[in-house]
Protein backbone atom coordinates (compact mmCIF):
# COMPACT_ATOMS: atom_id res chain seq x y z
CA UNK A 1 -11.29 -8.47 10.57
CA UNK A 2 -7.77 -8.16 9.83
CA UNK A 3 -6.90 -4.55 8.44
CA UNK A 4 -4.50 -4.10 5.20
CA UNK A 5 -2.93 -0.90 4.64
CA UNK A 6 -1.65 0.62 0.97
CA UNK A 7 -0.03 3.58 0.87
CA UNK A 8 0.87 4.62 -2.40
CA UNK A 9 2.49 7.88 -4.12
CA UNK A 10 -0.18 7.58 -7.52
CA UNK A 11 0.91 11.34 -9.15
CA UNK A 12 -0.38 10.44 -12.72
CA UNK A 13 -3.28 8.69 -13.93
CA UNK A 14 -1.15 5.61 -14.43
CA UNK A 15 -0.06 5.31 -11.13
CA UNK A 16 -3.37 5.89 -9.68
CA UNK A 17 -4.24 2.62 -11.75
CA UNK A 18 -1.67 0.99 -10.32
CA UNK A 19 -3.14 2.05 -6.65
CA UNK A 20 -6.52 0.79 -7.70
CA UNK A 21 -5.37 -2.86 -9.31
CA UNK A 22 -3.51 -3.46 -5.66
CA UNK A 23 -6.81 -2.11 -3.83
CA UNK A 24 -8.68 -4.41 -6.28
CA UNK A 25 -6.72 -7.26 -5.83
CA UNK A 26 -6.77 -7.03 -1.57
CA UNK A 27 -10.87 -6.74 -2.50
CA UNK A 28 -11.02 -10.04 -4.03
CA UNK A 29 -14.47 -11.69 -3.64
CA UNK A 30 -12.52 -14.46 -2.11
CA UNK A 31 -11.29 -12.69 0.68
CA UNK A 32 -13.47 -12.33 3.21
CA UNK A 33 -11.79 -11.13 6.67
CA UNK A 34 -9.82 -8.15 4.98
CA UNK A 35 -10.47 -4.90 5.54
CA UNK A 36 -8.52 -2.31 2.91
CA UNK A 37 -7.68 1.21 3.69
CA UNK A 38 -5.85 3.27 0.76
CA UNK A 39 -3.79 6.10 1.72
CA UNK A 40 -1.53 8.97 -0.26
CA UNK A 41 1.74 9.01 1.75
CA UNK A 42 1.17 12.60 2.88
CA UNK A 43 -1.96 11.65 4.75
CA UNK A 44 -1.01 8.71 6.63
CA UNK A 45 0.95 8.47 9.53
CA UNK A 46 2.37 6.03 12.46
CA UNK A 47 -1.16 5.54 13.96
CA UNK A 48 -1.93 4.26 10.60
CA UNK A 49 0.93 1.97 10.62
CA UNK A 50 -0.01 0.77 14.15
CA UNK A 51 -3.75 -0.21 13.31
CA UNK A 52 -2.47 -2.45 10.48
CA UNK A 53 -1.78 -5.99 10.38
CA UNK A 54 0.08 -5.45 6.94
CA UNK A 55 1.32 -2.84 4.92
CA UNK A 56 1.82 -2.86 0.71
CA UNK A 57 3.97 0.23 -0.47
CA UNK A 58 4.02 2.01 -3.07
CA UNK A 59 6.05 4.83 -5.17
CA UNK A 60 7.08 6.04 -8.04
CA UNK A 61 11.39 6.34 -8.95
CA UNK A 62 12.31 9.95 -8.88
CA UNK A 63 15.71 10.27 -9.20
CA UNK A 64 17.17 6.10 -8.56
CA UNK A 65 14.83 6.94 -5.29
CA UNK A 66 11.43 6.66 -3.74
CA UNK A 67 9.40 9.52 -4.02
CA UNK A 68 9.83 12.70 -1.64
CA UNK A 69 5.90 11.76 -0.21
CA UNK A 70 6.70 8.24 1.13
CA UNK A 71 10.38 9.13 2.53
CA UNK A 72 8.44 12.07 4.53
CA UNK A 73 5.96 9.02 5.42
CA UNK A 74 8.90 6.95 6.50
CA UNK A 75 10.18 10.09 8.11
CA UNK A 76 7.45 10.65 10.06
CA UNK A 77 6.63 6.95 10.90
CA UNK A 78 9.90 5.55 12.04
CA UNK A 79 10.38 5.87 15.56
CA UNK A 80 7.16 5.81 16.58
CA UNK A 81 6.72 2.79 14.89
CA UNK A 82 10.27 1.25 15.11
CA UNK A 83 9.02 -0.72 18.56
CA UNK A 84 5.66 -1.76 17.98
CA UNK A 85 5.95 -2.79 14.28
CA UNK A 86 8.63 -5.24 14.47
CA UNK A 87 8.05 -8.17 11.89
CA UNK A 88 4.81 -6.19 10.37
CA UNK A 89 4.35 -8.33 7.27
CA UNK A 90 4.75 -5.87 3.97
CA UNK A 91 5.49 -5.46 0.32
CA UNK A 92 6.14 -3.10 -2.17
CA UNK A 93 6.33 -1.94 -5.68
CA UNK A 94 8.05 0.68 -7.75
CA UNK A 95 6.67 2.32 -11.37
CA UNK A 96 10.39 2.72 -12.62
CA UNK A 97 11.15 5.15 -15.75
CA UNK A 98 14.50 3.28 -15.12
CA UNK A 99 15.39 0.11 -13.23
CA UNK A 100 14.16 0.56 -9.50
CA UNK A 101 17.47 -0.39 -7.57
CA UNK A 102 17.88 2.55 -5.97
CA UNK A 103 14.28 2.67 -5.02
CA UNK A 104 14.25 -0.85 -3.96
CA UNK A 105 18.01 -0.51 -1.94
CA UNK A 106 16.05 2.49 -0.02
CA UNK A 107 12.79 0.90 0.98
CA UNK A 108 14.45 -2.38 1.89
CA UNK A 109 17.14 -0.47 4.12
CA UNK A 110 14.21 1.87 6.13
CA UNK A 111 11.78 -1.23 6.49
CA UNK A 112 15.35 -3.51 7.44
CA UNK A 113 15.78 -0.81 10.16
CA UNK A 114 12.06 -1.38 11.12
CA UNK A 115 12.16 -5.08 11.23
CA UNK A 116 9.22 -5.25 9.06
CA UNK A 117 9.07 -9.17 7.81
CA UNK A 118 8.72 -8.76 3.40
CA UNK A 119 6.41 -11.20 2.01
CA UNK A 120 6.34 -11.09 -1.60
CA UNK A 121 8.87 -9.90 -3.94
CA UNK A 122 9.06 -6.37 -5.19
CA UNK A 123 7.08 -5.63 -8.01
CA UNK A 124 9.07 -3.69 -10.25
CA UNK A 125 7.17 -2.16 -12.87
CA UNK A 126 10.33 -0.83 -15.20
CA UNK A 127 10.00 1.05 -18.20
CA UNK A 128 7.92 2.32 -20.83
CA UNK A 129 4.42 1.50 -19.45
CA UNK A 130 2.36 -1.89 -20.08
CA UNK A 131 -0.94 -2.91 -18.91
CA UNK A 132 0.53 -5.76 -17.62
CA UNK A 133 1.97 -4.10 -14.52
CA UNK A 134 -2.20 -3.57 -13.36
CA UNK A 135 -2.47 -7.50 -13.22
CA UNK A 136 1.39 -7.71 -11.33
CA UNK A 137 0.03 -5.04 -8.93
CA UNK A 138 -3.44 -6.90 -8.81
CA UNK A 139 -1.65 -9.90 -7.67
CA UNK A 140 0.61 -8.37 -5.33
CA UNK A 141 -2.97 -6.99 -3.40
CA UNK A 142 -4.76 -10.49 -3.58
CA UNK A 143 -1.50 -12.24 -2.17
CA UNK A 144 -0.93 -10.30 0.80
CA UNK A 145 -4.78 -10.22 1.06
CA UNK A 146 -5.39 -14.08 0.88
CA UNK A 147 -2.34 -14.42 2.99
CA UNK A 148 -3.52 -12.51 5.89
CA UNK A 149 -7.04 -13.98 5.61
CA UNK A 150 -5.77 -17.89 5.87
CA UNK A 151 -3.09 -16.55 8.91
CA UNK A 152 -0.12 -17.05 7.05
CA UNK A 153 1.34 -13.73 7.92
């Protein structure tokens, strides 16, 4: 069984939606060598990193940046992950009050320094909010899911 790691900073009830639709999406009936493990930022660590075959991020803007839990995640992650993660297939998304570049120019320089290998585009969920970023981040999780379960990543 391949293993699929989301960690995502869910602070409100709609980003904890948000959290779900991705863990619902990776949980896809039609998936069926995927294993899912859904983690707040502040709990995982490197030797989460380093059982995964794929990572999806996730955070909330604060500030034109990522939130203060997943920089400490990167923070704590980097090095020991920096040789044994190289090309770890990943994606993100942002909930953005505003519109996500700084978040996005952050996460894409620490995971550029990693060598992680992006898969999908960001999911930018800007703005007021809209049910329709559930079925975004829903899609996002059955990608990456389906995608590791054929091989392609």
């Amino acid at each position: 069984m391949k293993q699929l790691l989301i960690v995502a900073h869910a602070p409100s009830p709609n980003t904890e939606t948000l959290r779900q639709a991705v863990a619902r999406g990776v949980g896809h009936p039609d998936v069926e060598g995927v294993n899912v493990r859904v983690m707040a930022p502040l709990d995982a660590g490197p030797e989460d990193v380093l059982a995964c075959d794929a990572i999806i991020l996730g955070t909330t803007e604060n500030l034109g940046y990522m939130s203060g839990a997943l920089k400490d995640f990167f923070d704590r992650s980097y090095y020991p992950c920096l040789e044994k993660t190289q090309g770890l297939p990943f994606a993100f998304y942002i909930r953005a009050g505003h519109d996500g570049t700084g978040t996005r120019r952050a996460i894409e320089s620490i995971t550029t320094g990693l060598r992680w290998r992006i898969v999908h585009d960001p999911v930018l969920c800007r703005g007021e909010y809209d049910p329709a970023f559930e079925t975004q981040c829903e899609e996002l999780g059955l990608y990456l899911a389906a995608g590791l379960d054929a091989g392609m990543f």
